[in-house]
Protein backbone atom coordinates (compact mmCIF):
# COMPACT_ATOMS: atom_id res chain seq x y z
CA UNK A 1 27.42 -4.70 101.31
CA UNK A 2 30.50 -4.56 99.20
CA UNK A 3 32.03 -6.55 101.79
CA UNK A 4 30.04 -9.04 101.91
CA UNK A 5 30.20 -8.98 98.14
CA UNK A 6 33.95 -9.72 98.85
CA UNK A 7 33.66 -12.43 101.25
CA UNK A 8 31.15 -14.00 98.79
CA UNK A 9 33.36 -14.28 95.80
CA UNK A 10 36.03 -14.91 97.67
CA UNK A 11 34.76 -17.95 98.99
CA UNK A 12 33.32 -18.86 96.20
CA UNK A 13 36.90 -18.88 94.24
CA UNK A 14 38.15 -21.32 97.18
CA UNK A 15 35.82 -23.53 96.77
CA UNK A 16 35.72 -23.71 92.86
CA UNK A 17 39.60 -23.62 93.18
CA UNK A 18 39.34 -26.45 95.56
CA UNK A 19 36.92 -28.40 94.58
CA UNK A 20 39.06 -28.36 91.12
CA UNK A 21 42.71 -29.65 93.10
CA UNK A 22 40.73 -32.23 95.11
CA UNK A 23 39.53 -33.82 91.85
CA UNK A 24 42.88 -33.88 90.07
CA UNK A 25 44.49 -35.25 93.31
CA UNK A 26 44.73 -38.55 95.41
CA UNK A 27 43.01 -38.97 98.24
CA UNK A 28 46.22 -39.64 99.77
CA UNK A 29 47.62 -36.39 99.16
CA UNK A 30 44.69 -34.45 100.64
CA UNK A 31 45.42 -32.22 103.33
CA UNK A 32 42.96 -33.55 106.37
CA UNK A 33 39.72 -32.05 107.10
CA UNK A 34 37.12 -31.54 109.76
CA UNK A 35 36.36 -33.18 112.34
CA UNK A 36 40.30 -34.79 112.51
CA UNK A 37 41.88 -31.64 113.03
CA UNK A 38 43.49 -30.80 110.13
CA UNK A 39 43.63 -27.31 107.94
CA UNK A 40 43.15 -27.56 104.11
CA UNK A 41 46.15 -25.27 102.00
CA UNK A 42 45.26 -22.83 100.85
CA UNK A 43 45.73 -22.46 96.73
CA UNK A 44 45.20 -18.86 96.75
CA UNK A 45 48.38 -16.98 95.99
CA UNK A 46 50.20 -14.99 98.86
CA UNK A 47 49.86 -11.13 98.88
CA UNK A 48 53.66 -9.58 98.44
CA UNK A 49 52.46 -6.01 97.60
CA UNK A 50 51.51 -3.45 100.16
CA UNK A 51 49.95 -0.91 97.77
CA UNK A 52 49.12 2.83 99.52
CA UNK A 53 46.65 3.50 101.75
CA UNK A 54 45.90 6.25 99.50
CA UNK A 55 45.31 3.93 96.20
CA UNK A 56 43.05 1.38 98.33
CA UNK A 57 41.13 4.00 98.92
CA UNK A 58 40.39 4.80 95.45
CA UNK A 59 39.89 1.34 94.36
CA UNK A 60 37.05 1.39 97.41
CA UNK A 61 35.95 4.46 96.13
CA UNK A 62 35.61 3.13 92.42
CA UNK A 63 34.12 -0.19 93.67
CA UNK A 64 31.12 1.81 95.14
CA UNK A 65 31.00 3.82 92.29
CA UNK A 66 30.58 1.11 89.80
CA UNK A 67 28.16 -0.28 91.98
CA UNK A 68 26.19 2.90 92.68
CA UNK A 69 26.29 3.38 88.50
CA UNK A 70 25.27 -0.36 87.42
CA UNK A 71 21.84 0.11 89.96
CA UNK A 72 21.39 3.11 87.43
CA UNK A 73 18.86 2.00 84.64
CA UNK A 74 21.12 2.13 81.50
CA UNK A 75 18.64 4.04 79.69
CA UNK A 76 19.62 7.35 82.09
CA UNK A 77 23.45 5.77 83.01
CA UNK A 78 26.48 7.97 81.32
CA UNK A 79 28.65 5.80 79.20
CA UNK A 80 31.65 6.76 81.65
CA UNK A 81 29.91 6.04 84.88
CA UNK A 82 30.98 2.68 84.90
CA UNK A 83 34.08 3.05 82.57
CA UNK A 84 35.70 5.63 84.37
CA UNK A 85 35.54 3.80 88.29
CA UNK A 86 36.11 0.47 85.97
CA UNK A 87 39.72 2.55 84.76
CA UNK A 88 40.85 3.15 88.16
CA UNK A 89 40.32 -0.44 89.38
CA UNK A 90 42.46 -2.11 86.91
CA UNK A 91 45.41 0.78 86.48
CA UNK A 92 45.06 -0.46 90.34
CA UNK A 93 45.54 -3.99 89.68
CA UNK A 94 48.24 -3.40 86.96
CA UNK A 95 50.51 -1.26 89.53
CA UNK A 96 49.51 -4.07 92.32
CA UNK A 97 48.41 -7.61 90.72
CA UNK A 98 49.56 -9.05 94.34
CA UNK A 99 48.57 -6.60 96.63
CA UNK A 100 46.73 -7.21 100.10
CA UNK A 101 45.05 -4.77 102.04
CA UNK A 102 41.82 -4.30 103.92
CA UNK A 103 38.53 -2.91 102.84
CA UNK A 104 36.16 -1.80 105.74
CA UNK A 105 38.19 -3.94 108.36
CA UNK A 106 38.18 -7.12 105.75
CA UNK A 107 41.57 -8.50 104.74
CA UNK A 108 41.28 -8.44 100.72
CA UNK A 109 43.41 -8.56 97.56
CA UNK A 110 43.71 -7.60 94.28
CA UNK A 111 42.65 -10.41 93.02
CA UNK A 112 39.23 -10.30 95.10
CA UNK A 113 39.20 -7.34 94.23
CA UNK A 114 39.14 -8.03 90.40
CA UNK A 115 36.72 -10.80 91.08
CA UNK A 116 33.88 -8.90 92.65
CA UNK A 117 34.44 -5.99 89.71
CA UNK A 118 34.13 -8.94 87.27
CA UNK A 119 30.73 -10.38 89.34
CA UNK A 120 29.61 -6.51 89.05
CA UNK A 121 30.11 -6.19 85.58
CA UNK A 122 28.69 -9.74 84.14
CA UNK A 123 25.03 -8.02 84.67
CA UNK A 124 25.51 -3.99 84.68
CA UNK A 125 28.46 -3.67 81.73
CA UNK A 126 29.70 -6.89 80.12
CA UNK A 127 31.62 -5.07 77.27
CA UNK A 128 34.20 -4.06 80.32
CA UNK A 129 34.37 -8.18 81.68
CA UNK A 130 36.93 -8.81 78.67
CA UNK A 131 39.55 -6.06 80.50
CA UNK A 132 39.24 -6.88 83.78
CA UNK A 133 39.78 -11.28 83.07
CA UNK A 134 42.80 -9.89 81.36
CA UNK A 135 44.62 -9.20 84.81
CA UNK A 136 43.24 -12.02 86.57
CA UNK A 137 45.00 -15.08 86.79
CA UNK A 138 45.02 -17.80 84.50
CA UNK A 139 43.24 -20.00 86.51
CA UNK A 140 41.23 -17.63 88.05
CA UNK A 141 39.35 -16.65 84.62
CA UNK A 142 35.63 -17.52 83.75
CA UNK A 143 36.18 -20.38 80.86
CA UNK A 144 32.91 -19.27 79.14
C-alpha cells in the first residue's frame, strides 16, 4: 500500500511539476511526446545521496507507523504516535534531502518520501504539515 502511496504522489508531483513548465514554456522548446518518439525531461532533481540501508529502513519503518497511528481514531491515538515516527522521517530528510533508495523493490527519494508523509499528515495530523514543507523544496511546497 505504501508503495503505491509512493508511486501516487510521485506521479502526481510530475505531472503538477509539468504541467506547470509546459505552461511557462514555448511550444517550441517542448521536449517531444508520444506517439513521435520522444521522452519528456524530467524536472525532478537527481538523487546524489546514498543514505544507509540501515536509516531507509527506519524511515520505512516510521512511514508505516504514521500510517498505522493516523487509522487510529484520535480520540484513543497517543500524542507521540504520530510525532515520534513523524521525528525520524525528517531528522532522515535533514541528514539526506537528496537521497535515493528503494522501498519494497520501488526506486524512491527523499523527497517522495516527504511528499507521501505530507499527503499522510494533511488528514491524520496537520499541526506536523508545517515541519515536514519546511524540508521540501521550494517548488515542491503546497501554496495554500
Amino acid at each position: 500500500m505504501i508503495a503505491v502511496l509512493v508511486a501516487l504522489a510521485f506521479t502526481a508531483a510530475v505531472a503538477e511539476l509539468l504541467g506547470t513548465a509546459l505552461i511557462h514554456e514555448p511550444a517550441s522548446s517542448r521536449p517531444v511526446t508520444g506517439a513521435q518518439g520522444g521522452t519528456a525531461l524530467s524536472v525532478l532533481p537527481t538523487p546524489t545521496q546514498s543514505p544507509p540501508q540501515a536509516r531507509v529502513d527506519a524511515a520505512h519503518r516510521a512511514l508505516h507507523a504514521t500510517s498505522r497511528a493516523c487509522r487510529q481514531p484520535l480520540a484513543t491515538r497517543g500524542s507521540a504516535s504520530v510525532r515520534r515516527p513523524v521525528e525520524v522521517m525528517e531528522q532522515f530528510a535533514r541528514d539526506y534531502p537528496n537521497g535515493g533508495f528503494t522501498i519494497d523493490d520501488e526506486p524512491a527519494t527523499t523527497l517522495s518520501l516527504l511528499v507521501v508523509l505530507r499527503y499522510e499528515l494533511q488528514n491524520c495530523e496537520p499541526i506536523l504539515v508545517p515541519g515536514v514543507e519546511e524540508l521540501l523544496p521550494g517548488q515542491f511546497r503546497d501554496p495554500s
